[in-house]
N, C-alpha and C. Protein backbone atom coordinates (compact mmCIF):
# COMPACT_ATOMS: atom_id res chain seq x y z
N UNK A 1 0.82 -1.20 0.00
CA UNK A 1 0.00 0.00 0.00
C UNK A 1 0.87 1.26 0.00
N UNK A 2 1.74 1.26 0.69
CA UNK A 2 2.69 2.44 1.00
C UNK A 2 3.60 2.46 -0.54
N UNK A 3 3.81 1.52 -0.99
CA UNK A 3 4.51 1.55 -2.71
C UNK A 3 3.33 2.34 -3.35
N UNK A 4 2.15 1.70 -3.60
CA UNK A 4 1.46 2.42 -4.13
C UNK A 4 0.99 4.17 -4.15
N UNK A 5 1.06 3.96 -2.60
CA UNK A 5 0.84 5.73 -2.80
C UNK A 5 2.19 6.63 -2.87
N UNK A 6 3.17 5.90 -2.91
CA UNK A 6 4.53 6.72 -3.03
C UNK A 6 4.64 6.86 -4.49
N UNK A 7 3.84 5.94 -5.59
CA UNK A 7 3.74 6.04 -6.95
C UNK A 7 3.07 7.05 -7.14
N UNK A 8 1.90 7.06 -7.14
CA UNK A 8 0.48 7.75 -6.68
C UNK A 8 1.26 9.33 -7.18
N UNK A 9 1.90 9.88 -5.76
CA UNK A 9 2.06 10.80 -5.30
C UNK A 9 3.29 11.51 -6.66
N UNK A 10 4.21 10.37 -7.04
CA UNK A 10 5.49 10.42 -7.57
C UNK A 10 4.85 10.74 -9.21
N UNK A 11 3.81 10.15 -9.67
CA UNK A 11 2.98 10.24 -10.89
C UNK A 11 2.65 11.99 -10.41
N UNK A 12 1.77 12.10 -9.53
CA UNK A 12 1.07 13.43 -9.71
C UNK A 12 2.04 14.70 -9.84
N UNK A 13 3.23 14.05 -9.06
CA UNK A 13 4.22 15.56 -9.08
C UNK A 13 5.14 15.82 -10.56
N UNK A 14 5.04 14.53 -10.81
CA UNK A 14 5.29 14.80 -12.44
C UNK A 14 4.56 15.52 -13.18
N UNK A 15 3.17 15.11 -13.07
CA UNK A 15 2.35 15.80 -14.22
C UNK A 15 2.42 17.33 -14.02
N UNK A 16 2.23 17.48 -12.29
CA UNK A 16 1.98 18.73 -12.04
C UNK A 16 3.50 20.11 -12.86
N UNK A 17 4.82 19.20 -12.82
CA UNK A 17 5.20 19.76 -12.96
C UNK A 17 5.61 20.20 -14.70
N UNK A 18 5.33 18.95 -15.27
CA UNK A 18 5.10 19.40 -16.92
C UNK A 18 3.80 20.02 -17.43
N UNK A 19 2.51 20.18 -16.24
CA UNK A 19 1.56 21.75 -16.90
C UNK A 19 2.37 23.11 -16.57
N UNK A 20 3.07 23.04 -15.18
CA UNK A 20 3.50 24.36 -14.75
C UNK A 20 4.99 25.09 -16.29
N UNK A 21 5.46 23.69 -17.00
CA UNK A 21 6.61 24.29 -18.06
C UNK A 21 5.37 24.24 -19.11
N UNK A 22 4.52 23.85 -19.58
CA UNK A 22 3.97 24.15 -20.89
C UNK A 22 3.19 25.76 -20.50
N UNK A 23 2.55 26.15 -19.06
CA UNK A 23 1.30 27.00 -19.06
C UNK A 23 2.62 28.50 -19.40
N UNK A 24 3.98 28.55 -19.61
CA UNK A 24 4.78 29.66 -19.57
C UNK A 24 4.49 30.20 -21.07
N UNK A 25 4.22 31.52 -21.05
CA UNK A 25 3.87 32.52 -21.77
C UNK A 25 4.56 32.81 -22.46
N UNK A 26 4.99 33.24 -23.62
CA UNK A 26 5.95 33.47 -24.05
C UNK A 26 5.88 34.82 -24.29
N UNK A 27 6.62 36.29 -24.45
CA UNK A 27 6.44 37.33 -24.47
C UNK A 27 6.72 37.86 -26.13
N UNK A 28 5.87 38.76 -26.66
CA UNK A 28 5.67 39.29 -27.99
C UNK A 28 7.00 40.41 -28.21
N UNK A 29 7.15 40.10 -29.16
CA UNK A 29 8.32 41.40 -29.42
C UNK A 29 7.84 42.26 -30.47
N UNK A 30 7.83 43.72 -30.24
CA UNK A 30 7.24 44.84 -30.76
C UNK A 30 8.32 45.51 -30.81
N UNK A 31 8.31 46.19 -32.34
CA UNK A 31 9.53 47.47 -32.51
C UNK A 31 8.24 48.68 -33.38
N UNK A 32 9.20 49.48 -32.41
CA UNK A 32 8.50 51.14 -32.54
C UNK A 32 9.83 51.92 -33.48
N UNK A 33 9.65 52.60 -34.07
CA UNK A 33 10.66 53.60 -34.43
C UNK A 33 10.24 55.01 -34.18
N UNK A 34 11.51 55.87 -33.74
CA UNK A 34 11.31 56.99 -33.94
C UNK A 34 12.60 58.17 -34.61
N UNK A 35 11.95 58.69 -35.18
CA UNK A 35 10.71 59.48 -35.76
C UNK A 35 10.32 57.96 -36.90
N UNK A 36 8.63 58.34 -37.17
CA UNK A 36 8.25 57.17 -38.06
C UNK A 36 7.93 57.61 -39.63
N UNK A 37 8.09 59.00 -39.87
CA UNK A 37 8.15 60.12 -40.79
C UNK A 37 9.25 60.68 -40.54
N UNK A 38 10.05 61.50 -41.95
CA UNK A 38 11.03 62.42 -41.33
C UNK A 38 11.52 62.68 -42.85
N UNK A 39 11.99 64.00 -43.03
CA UNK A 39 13.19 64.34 -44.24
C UNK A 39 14.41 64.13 -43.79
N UNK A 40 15.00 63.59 -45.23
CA UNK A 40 15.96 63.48 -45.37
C UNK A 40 16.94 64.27 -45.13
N UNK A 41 18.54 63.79 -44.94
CA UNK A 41 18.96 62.48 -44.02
C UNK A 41 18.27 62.61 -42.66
N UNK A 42 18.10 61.61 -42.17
CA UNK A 42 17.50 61.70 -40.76
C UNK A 42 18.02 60.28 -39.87
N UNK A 43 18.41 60.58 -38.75
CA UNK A 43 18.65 59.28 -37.70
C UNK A 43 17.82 58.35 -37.28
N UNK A 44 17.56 57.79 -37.09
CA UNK A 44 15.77 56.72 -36.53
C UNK A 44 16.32 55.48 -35.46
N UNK A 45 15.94 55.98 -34.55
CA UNK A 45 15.86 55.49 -33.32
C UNK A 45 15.12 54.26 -33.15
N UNK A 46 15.38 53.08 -33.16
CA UNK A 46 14.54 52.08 -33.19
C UNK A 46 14.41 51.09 -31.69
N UNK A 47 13.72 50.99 -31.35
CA UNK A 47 13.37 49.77 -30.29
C UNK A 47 12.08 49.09 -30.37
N UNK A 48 13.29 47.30 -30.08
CA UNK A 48 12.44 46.38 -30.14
C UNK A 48 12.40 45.88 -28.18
N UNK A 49 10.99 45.44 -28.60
CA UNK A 49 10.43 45.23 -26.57
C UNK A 49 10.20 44.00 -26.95
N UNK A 50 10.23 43.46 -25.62
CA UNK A 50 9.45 42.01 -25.45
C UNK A 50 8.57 42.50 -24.13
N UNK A 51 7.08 42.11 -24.84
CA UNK A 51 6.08 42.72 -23.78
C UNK A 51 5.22 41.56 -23.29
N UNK A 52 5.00 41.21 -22.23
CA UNK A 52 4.34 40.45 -21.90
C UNK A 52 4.91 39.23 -21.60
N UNK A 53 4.25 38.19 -21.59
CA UNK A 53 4.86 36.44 -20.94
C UNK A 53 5.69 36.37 -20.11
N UNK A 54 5.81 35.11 -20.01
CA UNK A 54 7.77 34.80 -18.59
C UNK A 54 8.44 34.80 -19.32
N UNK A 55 9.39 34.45 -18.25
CA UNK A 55 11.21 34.88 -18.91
C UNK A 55 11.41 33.67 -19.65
N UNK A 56 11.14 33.36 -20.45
CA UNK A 56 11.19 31.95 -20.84
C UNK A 56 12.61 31.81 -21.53
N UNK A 57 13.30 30.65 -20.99
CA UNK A 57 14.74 31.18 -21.52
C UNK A 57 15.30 30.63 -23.03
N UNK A 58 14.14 30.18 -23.56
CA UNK A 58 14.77 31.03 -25.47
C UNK A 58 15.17 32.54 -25.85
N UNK A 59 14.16 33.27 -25.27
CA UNK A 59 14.56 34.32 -25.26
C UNK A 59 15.74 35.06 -24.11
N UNK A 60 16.09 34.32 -23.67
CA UNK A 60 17.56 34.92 -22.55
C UNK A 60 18.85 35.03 -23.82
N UNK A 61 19.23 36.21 -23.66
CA UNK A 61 20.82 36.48 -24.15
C UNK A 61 20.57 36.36 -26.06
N UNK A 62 19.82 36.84 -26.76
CA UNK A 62 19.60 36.23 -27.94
C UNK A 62 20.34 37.23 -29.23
N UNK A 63 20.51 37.23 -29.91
CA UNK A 63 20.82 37.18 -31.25
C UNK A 63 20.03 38.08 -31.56
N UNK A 64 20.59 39.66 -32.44
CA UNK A 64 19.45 40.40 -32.94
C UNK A 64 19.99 40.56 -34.27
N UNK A 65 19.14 40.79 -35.20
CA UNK A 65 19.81 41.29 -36.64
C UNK A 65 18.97 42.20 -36.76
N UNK A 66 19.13 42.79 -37.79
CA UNK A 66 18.34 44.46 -37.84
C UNK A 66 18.49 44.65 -39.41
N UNK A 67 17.88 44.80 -39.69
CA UNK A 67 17.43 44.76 -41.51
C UNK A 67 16.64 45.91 -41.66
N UNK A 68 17.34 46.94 -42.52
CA UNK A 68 17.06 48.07 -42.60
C UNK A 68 16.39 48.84 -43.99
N UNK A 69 16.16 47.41 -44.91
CA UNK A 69 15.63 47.98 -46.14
C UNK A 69 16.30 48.75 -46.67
N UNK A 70 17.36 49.07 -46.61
CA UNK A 70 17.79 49.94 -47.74
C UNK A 70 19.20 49.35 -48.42
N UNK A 71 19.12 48.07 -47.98
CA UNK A 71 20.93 47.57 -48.17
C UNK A 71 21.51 46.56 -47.09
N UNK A 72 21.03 47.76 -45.99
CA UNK A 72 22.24 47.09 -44.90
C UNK A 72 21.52 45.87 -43.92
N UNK A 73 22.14 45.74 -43.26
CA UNK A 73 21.94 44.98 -42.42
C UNK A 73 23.08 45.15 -41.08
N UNK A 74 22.78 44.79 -39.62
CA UNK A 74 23.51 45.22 -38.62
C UNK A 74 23.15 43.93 -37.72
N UNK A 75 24.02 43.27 -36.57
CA UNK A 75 23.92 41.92 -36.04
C UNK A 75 24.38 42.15 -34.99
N UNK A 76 23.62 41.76 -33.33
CA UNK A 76 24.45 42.09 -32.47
C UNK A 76 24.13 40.82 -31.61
N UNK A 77 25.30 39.75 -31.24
CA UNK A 77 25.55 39.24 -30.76
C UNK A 77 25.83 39.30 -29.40
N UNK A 78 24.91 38.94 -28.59
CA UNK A 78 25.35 39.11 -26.68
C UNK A 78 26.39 37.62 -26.56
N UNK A 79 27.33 38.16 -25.45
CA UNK A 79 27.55 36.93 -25.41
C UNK A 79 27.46 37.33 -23.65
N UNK A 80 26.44 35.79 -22.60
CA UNK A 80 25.95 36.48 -21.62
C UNK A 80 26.58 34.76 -21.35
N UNK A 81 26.31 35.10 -19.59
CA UNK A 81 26.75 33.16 -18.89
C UNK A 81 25.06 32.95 -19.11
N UNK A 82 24.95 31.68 -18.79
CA UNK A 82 23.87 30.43 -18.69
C UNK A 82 22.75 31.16 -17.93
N UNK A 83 21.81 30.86 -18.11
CA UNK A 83 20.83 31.19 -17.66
C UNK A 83 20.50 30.91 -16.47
N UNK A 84 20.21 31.20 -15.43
CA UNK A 84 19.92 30.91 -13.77
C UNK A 84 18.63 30.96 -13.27
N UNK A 85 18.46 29.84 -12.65
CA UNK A 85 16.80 29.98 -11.83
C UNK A 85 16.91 31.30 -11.25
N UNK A 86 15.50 31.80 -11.74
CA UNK A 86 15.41 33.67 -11.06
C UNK A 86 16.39 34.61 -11.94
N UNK A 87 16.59 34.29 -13.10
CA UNK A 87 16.97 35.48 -13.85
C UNK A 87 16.31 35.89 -14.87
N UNK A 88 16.32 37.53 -14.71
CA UNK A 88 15.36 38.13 -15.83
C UNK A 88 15.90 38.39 -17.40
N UNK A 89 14.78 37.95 -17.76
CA UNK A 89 15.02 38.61 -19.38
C UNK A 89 15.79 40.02 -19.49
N UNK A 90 16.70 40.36 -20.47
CA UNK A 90 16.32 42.05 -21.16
C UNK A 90 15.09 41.87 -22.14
N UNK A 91 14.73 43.39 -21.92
CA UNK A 91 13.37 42.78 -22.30
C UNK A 91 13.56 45.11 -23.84
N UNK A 92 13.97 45.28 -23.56
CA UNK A 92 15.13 46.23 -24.48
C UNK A 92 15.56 46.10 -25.23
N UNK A 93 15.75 46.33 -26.68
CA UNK A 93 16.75 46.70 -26.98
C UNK A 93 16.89 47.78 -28.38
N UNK A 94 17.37 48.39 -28.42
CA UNK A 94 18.20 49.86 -29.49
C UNK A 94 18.88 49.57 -29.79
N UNK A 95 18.40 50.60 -31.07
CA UNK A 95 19.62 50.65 -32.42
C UNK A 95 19.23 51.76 -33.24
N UNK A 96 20.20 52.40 -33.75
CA UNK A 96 20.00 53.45 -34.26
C UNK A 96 20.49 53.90 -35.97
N UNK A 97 20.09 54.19 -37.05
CA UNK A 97 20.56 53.93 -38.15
C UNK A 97 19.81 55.19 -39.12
N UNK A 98 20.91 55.75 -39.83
CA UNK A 98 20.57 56.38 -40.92
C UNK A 98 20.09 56.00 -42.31
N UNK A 99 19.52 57.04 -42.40
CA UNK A 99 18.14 57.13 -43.72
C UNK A 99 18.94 58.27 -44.63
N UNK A 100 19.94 57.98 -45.76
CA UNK A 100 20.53 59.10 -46.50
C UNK A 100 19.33 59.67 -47.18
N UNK A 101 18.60 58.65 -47.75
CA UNK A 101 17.69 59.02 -49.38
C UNK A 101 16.33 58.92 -48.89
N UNK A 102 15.14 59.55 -49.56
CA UNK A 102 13.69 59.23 -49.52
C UNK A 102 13.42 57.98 -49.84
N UNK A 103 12.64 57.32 -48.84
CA UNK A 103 12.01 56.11 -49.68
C UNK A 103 11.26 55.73 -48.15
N UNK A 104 10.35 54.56 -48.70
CA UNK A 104 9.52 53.98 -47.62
C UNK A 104 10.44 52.52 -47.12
N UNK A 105 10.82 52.50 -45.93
CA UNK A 105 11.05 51.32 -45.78
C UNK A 105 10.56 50.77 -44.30
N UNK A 106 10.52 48.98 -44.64
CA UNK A 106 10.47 48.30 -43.46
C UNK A 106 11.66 47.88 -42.94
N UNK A 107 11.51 48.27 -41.42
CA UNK A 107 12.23 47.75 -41.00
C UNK A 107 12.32 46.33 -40.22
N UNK A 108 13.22 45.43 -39.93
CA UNK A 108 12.68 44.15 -39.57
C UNK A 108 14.02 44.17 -38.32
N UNK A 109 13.47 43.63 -37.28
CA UNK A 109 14.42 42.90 -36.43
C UNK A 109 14.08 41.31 -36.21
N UNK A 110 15.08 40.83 -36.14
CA UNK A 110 14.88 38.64 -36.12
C UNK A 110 15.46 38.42 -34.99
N UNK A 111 15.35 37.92 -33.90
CA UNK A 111 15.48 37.39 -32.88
C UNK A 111 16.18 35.98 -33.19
N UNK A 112 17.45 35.34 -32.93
CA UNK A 112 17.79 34.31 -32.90
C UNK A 112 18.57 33.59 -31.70
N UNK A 113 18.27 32.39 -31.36
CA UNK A 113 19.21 31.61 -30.60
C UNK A 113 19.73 29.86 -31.25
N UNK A 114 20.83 29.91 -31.14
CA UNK A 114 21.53 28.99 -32.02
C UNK A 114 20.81 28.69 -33.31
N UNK A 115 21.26 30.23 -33.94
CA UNK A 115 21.13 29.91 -35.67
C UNK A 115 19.40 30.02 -36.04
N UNK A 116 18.31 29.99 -34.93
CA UNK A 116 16.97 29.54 -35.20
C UNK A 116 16.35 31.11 -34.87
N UNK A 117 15.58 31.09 -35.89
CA UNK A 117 14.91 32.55 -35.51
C UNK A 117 13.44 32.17 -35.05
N UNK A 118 13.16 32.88 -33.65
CA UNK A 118 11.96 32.85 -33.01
C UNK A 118 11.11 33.54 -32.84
N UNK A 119 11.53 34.83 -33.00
CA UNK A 119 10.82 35.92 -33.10
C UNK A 119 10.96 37.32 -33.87
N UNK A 120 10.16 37.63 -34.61
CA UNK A 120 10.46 38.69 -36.19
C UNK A 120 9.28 39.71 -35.59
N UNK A 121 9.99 41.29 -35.76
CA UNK A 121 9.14 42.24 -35.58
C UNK A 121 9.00 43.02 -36.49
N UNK A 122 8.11 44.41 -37.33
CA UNK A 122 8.43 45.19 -38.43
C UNK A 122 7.84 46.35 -38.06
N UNK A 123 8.63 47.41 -38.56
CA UNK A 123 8.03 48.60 -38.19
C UNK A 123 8.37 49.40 -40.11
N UNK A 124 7.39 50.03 -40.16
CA UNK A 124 7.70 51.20 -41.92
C UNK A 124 7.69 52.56 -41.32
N UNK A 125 9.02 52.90 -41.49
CA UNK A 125 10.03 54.44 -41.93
C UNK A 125 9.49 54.76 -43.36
N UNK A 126 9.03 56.14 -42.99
CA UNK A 126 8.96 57.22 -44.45
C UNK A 126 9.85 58.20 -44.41
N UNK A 127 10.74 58.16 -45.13
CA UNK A 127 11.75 59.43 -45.50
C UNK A 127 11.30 59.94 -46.77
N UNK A 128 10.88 61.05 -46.55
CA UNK A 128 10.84 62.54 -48.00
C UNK A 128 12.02 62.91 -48.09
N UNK A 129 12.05 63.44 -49.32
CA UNK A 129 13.13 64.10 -49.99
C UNK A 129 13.24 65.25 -48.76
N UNK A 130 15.04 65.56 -48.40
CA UNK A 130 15.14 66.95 -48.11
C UNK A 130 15.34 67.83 -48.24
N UNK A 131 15.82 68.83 -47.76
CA UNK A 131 16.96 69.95 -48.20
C UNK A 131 18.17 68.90 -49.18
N UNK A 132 18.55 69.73 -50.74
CA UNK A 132 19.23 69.08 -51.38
C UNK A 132 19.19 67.85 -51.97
N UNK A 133 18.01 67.09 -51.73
CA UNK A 133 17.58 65.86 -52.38
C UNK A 133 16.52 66.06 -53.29
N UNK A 134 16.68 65.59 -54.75
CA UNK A 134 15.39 65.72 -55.56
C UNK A 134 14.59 64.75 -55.28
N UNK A 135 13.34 64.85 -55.35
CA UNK A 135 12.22 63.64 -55.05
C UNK A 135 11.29 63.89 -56.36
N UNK A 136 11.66 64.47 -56.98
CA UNK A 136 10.60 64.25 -58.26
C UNK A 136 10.99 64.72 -59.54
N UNK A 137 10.61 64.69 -60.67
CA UNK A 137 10.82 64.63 -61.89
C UNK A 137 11.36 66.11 -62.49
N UNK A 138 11.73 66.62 -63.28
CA UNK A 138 12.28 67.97 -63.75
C UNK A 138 11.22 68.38 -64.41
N UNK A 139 10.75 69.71 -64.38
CA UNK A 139 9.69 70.02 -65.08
C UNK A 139 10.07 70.93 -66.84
């Protein structure tokens, strides 16, 4: 009898503890830019958030690339220790990049950890022609 309920008990704390790792949230990543309009050349301030869910640790210490529609591309590699019971996400992060010419673009940030991308955000930059830039046809 005493085997049995030491099973019993040994079954339930299992289950209990593979709902408590599936019920973890995972948090959304949102990028804002600013300014989201602007003449040319102009700087644009970009941040991507992770809003919401637990710290779930795919997202601990990750991999950003930053794709800027116009060419470039920019990659920033954390390199952080192991992840620890009770440690928080950054939940942040900036980057900042010039707009020489008019044009509409998206911008994209990709979230990666070992090589796998998990999370993709987009925000669209409008640059007008400015001072010294033609934006339209010769009359």
């Amino acid at each position: 009898m005493r085997t049995a309920a030491l099973a019993t008990i040994l079954v339930a704390a299992l289950a209990t503890s593979g709902l408590s790792a599936e019920k973890q949230r995972k948090p959304r990543l949102d990028l804002r830019a600013a300014p989201r309009m602007a003449f040319s050349p102009v700087n644009v301030l970009l941040t991507a958030e992770l809003n919401g869910g637990d710290d779930v640790e795919q997202y601990y210490c990750p991999e950003l690339e930053w794709d800027w529609d116009d060419g470039g591309r920019s990659v920033h590699e954390a390199d952080c220790p192991p992840m620890e019971a009770g440690a928080s996400l950054e939940r942040r992060y900036t980057a900042e990049h010039a707009y020489r010419h008019a044009g509409n673009y998206n911008v994209k940030v990709t979230m990666r950890r070992a090589s796998k991308a998990f999370a993709v955000a987009t925000v669209s930059v409008t640059v007008r022609p400015g001072a010294g830039e033609f934006g339209g046809s010769p009359d």
